[in-house]
Protein backbone atom coordinates (compact mmCIF):
# COMPACT_ATOMS: atom_id res chain seq x y z
CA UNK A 1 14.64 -20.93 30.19
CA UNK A 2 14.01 -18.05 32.95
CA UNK A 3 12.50 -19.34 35.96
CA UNK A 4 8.80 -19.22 36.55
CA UNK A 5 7.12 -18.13 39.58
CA UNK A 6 3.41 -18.35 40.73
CA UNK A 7 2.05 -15.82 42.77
CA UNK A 8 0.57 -15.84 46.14
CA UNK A 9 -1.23 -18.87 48.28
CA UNK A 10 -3.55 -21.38 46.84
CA UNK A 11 -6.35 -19.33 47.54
CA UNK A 12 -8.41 -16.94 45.55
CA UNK A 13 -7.60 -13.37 45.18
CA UNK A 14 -9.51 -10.85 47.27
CA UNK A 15 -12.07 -8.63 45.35
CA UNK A 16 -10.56 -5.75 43.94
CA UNK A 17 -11.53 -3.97 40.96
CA UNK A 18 -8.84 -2.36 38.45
CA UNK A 19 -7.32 0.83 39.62
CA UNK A 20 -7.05 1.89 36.19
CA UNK A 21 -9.77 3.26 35.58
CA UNK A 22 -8.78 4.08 31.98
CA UNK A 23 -7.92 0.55 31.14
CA UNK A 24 -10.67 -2.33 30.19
CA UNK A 25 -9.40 -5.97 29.82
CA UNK A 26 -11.62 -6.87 27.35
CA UNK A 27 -11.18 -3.93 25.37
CA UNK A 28 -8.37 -1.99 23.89
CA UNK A 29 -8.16 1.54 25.54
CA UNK A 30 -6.62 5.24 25.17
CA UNK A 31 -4.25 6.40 27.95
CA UNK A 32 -5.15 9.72 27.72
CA UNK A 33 -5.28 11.50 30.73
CA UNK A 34 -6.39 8.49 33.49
CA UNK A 35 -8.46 10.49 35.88
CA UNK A 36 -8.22 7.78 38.66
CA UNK A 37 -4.26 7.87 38.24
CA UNK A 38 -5.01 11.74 39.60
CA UNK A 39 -7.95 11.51 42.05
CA UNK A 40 -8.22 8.52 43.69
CA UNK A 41 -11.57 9.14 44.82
CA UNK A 42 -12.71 9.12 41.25
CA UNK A 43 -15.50 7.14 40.75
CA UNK A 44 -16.31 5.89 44.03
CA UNK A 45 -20.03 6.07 43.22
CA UNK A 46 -22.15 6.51 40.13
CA UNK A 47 -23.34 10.13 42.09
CA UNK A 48 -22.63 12.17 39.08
CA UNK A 49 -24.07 9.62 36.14
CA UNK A 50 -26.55 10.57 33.85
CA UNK A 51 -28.09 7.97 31.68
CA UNK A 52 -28.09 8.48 27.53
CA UNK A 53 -28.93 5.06 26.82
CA UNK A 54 -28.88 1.65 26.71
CA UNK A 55 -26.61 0.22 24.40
CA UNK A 56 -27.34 -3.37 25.63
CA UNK A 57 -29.65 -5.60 27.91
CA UNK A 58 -28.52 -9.18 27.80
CA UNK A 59 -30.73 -11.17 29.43
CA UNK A 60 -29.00 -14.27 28.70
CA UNK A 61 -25.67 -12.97 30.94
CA UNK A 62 -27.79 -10.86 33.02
CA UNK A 63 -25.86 -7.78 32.02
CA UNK A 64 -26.88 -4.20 31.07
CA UNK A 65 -24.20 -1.81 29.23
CA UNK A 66 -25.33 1.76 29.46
CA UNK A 67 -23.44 5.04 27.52
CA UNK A 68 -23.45 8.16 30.59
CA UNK A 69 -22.63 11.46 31.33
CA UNK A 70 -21.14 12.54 34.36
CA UNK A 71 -21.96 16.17 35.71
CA UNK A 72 -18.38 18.42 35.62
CA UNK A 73 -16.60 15.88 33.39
CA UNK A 74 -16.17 16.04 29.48
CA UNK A 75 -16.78 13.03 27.24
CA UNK A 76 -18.92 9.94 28.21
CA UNK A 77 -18.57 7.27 29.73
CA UNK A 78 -19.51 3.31 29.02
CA UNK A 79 -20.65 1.56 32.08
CA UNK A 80 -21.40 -2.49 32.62
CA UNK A 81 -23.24 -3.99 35.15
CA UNK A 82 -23.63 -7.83 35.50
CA UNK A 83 -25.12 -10.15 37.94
CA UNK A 84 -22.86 -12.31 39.51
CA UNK A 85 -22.62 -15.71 40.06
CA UNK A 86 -24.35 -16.78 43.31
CA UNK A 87 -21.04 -17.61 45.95
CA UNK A 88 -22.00 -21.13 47.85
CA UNK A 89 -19.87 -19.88 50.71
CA UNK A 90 -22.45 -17.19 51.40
CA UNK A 91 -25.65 -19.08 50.33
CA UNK A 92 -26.54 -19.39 54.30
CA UNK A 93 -26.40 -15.93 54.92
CA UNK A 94 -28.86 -15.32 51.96
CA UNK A 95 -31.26 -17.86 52.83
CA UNK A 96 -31.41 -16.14 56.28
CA UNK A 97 -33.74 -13.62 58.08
CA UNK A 98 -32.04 -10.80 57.07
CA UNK A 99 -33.99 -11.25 53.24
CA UNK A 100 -37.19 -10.59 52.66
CA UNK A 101 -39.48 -12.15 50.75
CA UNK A 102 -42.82 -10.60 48.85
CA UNK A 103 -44.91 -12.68 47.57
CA UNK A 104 -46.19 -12.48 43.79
CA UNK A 105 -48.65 -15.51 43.76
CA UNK A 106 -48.90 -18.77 45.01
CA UNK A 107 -50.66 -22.01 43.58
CA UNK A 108 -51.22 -25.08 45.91
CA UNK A 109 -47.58 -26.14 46.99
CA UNK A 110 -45.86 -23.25 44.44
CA UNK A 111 -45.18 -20.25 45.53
CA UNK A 112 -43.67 -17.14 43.05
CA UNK A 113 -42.06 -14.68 45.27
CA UNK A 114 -38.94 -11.69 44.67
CA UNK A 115 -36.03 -12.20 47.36
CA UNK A 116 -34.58 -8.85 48.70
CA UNK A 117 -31.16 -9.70 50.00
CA UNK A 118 -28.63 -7.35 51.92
CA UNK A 119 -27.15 -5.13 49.93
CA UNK A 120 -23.85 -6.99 50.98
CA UNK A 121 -25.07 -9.92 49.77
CA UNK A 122 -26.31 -8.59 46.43
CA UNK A 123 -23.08 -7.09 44.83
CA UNK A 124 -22.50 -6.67 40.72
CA UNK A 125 -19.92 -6.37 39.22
CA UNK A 126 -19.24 -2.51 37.01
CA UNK A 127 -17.17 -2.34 34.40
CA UNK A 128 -16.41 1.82 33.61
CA UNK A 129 -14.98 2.97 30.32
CA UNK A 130 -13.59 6.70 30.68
CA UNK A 131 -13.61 8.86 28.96
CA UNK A 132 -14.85 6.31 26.38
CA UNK A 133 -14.70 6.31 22.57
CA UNK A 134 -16.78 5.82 19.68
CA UNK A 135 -14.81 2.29 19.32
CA UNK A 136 -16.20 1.67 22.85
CA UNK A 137 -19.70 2.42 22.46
CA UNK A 138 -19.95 0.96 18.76
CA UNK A 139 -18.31 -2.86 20.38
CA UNK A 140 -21.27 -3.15 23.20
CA UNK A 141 -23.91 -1.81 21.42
CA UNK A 142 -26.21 -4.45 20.10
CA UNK A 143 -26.15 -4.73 16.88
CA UNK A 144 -27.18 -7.96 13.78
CA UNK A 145 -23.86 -9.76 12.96
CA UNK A 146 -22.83 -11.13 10.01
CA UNK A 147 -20.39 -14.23 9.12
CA UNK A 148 -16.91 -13.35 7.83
CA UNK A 149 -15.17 -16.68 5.50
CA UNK A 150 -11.64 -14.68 5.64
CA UNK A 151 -9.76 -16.61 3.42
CA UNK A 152 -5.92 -16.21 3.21
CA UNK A 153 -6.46 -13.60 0.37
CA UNK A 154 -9.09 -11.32 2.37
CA UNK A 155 -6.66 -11.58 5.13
CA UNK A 156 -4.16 -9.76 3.21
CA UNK A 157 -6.02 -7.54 1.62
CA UNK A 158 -8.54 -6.76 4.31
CA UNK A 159 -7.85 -7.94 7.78
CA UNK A 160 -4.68 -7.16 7.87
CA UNK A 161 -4.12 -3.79 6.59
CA UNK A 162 -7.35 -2.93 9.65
CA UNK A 163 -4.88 -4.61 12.06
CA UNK A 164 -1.80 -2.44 10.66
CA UNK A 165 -3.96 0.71 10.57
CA UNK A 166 -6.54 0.32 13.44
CA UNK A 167 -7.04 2.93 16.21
CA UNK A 168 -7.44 -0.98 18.17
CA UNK A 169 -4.20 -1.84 17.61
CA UNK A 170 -0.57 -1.37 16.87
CA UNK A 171 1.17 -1.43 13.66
CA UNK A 172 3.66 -4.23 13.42
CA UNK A 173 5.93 -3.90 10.58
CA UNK A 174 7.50 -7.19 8.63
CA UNK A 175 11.02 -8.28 10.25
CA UNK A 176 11.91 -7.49 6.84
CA UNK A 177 11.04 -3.75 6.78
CA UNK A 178 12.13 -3.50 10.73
CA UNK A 179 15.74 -4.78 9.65
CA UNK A 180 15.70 -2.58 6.75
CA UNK A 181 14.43 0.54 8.64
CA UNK A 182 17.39 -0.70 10.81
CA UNK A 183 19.61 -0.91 8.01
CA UNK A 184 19.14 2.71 6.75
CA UNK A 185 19.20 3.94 9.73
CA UNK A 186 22.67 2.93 10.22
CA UNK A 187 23.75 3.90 7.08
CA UNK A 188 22.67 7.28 7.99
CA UNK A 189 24.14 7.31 11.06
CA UNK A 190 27.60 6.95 9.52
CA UNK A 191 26.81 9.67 6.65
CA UNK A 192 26.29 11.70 9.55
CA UNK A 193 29.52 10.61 11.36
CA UNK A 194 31.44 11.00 7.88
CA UNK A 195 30.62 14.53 7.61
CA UNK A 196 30.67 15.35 11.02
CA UNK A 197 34.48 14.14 10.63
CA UNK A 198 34.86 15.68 6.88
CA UNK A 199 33.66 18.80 8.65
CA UNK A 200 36.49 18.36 11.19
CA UNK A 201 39.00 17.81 8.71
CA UNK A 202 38.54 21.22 6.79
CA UNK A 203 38.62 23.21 9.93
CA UNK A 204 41.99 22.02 11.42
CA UNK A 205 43.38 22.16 7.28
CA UNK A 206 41.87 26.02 6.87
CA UNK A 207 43.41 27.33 10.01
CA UNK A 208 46.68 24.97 10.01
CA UNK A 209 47.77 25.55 6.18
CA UNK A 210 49.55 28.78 5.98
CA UNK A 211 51.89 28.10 9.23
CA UNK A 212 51.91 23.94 8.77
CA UNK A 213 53.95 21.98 6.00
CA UNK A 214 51.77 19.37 3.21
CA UNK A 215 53.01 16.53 5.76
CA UNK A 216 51.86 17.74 8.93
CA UNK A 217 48.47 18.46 7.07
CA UNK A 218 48.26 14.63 6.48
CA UNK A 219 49.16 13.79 10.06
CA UNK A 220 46.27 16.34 11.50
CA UNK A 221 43.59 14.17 8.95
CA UNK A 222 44.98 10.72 10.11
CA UNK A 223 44.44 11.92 13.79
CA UNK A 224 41.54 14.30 13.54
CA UNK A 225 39.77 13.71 16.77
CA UNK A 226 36.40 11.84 16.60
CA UNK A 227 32.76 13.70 16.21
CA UNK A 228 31.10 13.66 19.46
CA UNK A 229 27.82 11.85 18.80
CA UNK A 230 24.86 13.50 20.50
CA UNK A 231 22.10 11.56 22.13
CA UNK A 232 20.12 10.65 18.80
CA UNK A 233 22.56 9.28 17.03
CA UNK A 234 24.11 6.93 19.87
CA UNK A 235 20.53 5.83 20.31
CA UNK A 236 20.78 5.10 16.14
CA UNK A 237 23.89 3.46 16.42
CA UNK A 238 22.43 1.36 19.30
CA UNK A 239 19.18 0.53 17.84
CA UNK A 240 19.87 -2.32 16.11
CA UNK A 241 20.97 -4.42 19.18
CA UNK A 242 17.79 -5.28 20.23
CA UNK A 243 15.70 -8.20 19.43
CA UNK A 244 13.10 -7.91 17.27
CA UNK A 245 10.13 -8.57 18.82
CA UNK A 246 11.75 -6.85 22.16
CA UNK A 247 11.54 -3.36 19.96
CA UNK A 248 8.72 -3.98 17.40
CA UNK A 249 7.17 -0.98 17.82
CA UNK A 250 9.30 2.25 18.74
CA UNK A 251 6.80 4.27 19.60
CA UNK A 252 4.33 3.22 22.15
CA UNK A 253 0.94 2.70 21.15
CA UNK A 254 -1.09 4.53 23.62
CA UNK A 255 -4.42 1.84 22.67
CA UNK A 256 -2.28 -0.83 24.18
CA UNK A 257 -0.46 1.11 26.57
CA UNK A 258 -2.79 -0.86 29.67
CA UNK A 259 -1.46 -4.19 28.15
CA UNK A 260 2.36 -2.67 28.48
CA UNK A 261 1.33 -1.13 31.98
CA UNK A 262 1.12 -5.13 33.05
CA UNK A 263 4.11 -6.39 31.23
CA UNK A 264 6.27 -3.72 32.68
CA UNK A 265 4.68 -4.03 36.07
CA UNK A 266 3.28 -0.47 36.61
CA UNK A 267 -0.29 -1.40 37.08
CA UNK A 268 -2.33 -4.78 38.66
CA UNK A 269 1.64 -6.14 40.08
CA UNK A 270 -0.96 -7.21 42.79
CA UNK A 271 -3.23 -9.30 40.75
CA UNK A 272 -0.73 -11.51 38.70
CA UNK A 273 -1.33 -14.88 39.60
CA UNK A 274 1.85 -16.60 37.74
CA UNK A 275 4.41 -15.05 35.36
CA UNK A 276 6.98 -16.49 33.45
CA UNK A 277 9.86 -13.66 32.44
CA UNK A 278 11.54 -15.37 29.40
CA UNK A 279 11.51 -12.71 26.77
CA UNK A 280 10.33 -15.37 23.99
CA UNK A 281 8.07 -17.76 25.36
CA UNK A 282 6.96 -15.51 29.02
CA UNK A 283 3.57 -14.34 29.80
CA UNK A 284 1.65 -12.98 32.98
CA UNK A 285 -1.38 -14.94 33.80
CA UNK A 286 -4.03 -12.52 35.81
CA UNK A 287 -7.76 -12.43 36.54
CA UNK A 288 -9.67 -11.12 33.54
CA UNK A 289 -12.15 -8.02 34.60
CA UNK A 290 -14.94 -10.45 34.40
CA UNK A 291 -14.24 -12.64 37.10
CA UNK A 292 -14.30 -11.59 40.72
CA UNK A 293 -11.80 -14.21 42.50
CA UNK A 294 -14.50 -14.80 44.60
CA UNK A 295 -16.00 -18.11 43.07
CA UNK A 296 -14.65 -21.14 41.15
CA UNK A 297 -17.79 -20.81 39.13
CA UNK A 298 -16.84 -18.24 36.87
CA UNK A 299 -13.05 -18.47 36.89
CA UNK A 300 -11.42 -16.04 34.39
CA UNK A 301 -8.04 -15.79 33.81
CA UNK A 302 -6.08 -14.73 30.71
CA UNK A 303 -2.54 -15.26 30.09
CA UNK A 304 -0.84 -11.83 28.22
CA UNK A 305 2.45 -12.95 26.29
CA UNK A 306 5.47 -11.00 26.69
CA UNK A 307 6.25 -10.70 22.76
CA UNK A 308 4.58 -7.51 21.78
CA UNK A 309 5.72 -8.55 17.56
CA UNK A 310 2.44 -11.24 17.57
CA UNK A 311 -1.12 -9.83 16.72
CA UNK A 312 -3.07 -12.58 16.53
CA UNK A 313 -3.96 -16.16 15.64
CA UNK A 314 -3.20 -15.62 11.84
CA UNK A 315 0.83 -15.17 12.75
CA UNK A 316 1.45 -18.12 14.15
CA UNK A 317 3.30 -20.98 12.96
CA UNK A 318 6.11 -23.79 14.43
CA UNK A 319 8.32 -20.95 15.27
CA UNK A 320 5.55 -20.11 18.32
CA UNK A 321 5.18 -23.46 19.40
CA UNK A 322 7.32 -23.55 22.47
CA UNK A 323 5.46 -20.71 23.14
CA UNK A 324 2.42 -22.10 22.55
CA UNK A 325 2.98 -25.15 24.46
CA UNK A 326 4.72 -22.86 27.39
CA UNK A 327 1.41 -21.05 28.25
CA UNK A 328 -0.44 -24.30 27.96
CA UNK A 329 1.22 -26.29 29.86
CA UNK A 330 2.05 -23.49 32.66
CA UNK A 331 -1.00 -22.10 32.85
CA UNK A 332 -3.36 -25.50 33.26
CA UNK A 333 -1.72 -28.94 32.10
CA UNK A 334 0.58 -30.73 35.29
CA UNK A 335 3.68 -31.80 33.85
CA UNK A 336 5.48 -34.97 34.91
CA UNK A 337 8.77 -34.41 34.88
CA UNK A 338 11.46 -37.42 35.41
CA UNK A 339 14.34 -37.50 37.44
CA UNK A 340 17.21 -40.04 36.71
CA UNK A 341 17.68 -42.41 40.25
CA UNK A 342 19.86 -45.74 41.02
CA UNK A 343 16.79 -47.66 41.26
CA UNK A 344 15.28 -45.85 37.83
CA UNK A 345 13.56 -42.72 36.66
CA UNK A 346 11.24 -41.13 39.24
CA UNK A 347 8.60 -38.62 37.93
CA UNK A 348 6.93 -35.50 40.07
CA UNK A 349 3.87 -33.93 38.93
CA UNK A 350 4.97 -30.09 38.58
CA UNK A 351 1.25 -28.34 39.14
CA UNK A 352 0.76 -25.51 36.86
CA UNK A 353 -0.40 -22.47 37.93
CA UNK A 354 -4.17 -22.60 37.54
CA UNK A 355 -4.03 -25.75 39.42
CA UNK A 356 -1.61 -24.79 42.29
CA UNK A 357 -3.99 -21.62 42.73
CA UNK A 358 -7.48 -22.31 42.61
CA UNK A 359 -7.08 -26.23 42.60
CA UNK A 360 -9.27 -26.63 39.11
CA UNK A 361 -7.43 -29.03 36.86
CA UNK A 362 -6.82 -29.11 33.26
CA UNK A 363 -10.00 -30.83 32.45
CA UNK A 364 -12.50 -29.07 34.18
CA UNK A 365 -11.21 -25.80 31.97
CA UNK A 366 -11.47 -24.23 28.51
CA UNK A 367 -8.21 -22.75 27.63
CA UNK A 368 -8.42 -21.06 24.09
CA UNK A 369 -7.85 -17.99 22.16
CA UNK A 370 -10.14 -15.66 19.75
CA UNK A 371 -10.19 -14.44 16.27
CA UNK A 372 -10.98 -12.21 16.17
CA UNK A 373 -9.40 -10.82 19.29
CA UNK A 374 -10.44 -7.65 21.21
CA UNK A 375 -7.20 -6.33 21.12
CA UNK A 376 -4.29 -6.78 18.60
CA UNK A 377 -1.58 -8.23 21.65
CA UNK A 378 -1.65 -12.33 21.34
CA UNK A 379 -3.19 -13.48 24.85
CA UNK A 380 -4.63 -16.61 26.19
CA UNK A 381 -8.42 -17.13 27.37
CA UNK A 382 -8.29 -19.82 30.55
CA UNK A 383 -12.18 -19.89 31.86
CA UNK A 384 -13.82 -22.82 33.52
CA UNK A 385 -15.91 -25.58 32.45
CA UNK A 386 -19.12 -24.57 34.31
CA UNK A 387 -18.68 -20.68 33.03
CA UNK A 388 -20.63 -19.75 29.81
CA UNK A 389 -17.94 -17.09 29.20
CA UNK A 390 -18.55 -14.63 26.27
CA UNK A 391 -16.75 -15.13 23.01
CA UNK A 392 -16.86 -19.52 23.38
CA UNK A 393 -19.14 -20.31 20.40
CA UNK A 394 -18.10 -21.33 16.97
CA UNK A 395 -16.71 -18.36 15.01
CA UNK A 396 -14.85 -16.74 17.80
CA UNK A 397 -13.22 -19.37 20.40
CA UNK A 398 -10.07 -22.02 19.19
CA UNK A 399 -8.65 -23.81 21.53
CA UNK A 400 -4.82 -23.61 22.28
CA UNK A 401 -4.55 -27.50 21.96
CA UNK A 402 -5.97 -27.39 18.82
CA UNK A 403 -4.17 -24.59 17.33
CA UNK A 404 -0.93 -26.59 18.74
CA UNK A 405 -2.35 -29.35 16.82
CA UNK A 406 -2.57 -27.85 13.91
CA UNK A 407 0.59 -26.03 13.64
CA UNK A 408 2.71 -29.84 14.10
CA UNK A 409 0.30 -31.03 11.39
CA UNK A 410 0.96 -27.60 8.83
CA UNK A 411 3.78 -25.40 10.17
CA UNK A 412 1.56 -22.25 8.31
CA UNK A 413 -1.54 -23.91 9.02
CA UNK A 414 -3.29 -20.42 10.07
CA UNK A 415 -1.82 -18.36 6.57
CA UNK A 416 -3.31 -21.15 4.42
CA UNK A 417 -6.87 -21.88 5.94
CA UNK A 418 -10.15 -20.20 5.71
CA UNK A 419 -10.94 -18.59 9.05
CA UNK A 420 -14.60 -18.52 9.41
CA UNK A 421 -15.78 -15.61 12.35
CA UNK A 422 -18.96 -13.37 13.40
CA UNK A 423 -18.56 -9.86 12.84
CA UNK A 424 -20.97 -7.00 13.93
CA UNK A 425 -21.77 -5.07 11.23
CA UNK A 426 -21.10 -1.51 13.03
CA UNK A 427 -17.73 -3.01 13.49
CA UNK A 428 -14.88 -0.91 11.69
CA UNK A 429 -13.51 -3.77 9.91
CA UNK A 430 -17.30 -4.85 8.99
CA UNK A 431 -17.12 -1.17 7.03
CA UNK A 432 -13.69 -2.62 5.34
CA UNK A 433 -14.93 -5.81 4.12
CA UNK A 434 -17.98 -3.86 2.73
CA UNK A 435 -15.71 -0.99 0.73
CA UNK A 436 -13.94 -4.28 -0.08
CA UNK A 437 -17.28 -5.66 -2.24
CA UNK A 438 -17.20 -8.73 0.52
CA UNK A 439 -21.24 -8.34 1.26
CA UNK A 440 -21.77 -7.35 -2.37
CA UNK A 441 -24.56 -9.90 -3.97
């Protein structure tokens, strides 16, 4: 097992929002031409924006999702604002003279009034989607939902061919059809070597046979010198090396090219709070974009695995659960671990990273996984106890444990079951299930 490593002291990160400004962690993205990878003074303000509409006003999360324009730049752009938290470190400098109070009415010992706080004091957080997609605006606009009973049937037939074909997500071929793709391409590769050589052979015959005897013709074949093999087919020859899930998609998928910006550590190095490097049961553990690091409140964190051959929660089964258990028990649950001694076993509590970090233990948080998913890359959801966080309602959120559960119980628990889950109806795969005859009555 690679060693594991937790990042930074035990206290929370500093605010800092995502320098990629193309990238959205609760979305999958394009990496098309990241404007803040080129100007970093891109969208330092919202000076240029220019409201369409709204696509959303949540009251409940106190959050307003708004599609904009902005002057001198093509496409639009999806922006997020949402109240945060209040931060009990900074509650006395709120209830201070520096806010104002007017007063709306008052009724013996009541009184209604609005607070005007410092505008240091009063911070949101913005989420910014650009240049943002139909996909984009179509997921945060509000729209009626409808219940999806995916049973192991409509998976095939429906589900899965979305998830193979999706603009969301990657296509991820059977190991079967990646070790025959494998398979023919090494067959080609020595066709191509065979008549590279054949090729060889009639050369050195045509030009040695009027001044070279039958038997030195039959030396020059048995010692014909070898084809040099250009770039493309060494990389052919060499391609079936590598693991499976290590290569399980040869060309990058630019919708999850943020997720593989993290893995390979070219964007948010500074934000990873604990990563494990094994190549089969790894994962980085960062801040999701909802959570500031500023409060214990609202802790966020997911957990992205390293494996880039799992989708989602339908393709597990006992061959994922040391992985399974690995981001558990890493990520949230101490583990006891005992130590042989003279005098008998000794045991010390090895904290896992949530708890060695923020100092929140396993049961004060919700550590579970959704189906289905925003993006088509298996990751972990680790949010506390005292946050409401979106997607933790029936029909979205399983927990880990559970699924862990489940899996010793039924090794292909999740291809047998019925998976029930909400779906909007503008959603793409909505429009699937309905060309399917799924909402037909």
């Amino acid at each position: 097992m690679a060693e594991a490593t937790a990042k930074g002291a035990c206290s929370p990160p500093t605010k800092k929002q995502r320098t990629d400004d193309c990238s959205d962690a609760v979305d999958s993205t394009t990496d098309q031409g990241c404007v803040g990878d080129r100007d970093p003074h891109f969208l330092t303000s919202f000076k240029d924006f220019e409201v369409v509409r709204i696509l959303n006003n949540d009251e409940e999360h106190k959050s307003v999702v708004v599609e904009c324009q902005i002057k001198g730049k093509e496409g639009v752009a999806v922006a997020q604002l949402q109240k945060l938290p209040f931060n009990a470190q900074k509650l006395g400098d709120i209830l201070s003279s520096g806010t104002t109070l007017k007063t709306l009415f008052q009724n013996d010992i009541y009184y209604n009034k609005t607070a005007l706080v410092p505008p240091d004091l009063n911070e949101m957080k913005a989420t910014i989607i650009y240049p943002a997609e139909e996909k984009h605006i179509l997921r945060y606009e509000k729209q009626p939902s409808s219940f999806i009973q995916e049973t192991p049937q409509l998976y095939r037939e429906v589900t899965k061919r979305f998830i193979e074909t999706s603009s969301l997500g990657k296509e991820v071929p059977h190991r079967r059809k990646r070790k025959r793709k494998r398979k023919i391409k090494h067959m080609m590769m020595k066709v191509l070597v065979s008549l590279e050589r054949t090729l060889d052979i009639h050369k050195c015959f045509t030009h040695n046979h009027q001044h070279e005897t039958e038997e030195n013709n039959k030396t020059n074949s048995m010692v014909s010198p070898q084809p040099q093999m250009n770039e493309d087919n060494r990389q052919m020859q060499n391609s079936h090396i590598l693991p499976d899930h290590q290569r399980a998609e040869e060309k990058s998928n630019t919708q999850l090219q943020w997720i593989y910006n993290i893995l390979d550590h070219k964007k948010e190095v500074d934000r990873i709070v604990f990563e494990d490097p094994d190549p089969d049961t790894g994962f980085i553990l960062l801040p999701d974009l909802k959570w500031t690091g500023e409060q214990m409140e609202d802790l966020y964190l997911q957990a992205i695995v390293r494996r880039r051959d799992i989708t989602c929660l339908r393709e597990l089964d006992a061959s994922h659960l040391p992985l399974l258990k690995n981001l558990l028990e890493k990520g949230s649950v101490s583990v006891w671990t005992g130590l042989a001694r003279l005098t008998g076993p000794v045991y010390i509590a090895r904290k896992a990273a949530i708890k060695e970090k923020y100092g929140i233990p396993a049961h004060k948080l919700r550590v579970y996984l959704h189906y289905q998913p925003s993006f088509y890359h298996l990751h972990v959801h680790f949010s506390a106890l005292s946050f409401e966080a979106p997607g933790t309602w029936a029909g979205k959120a399983h927990l880990l444990s559970s699924v862990i559960s489940n899996i010793e119980t039924c090794s292909d628990h999740y291809q047998k079951v019925t998976l029930p889950y909400t779906l909007k109806d503008n959603a793409p795969l909505s429009a699937m299930f309905k060309a399917h005859g799924y909402f037909s009555e």
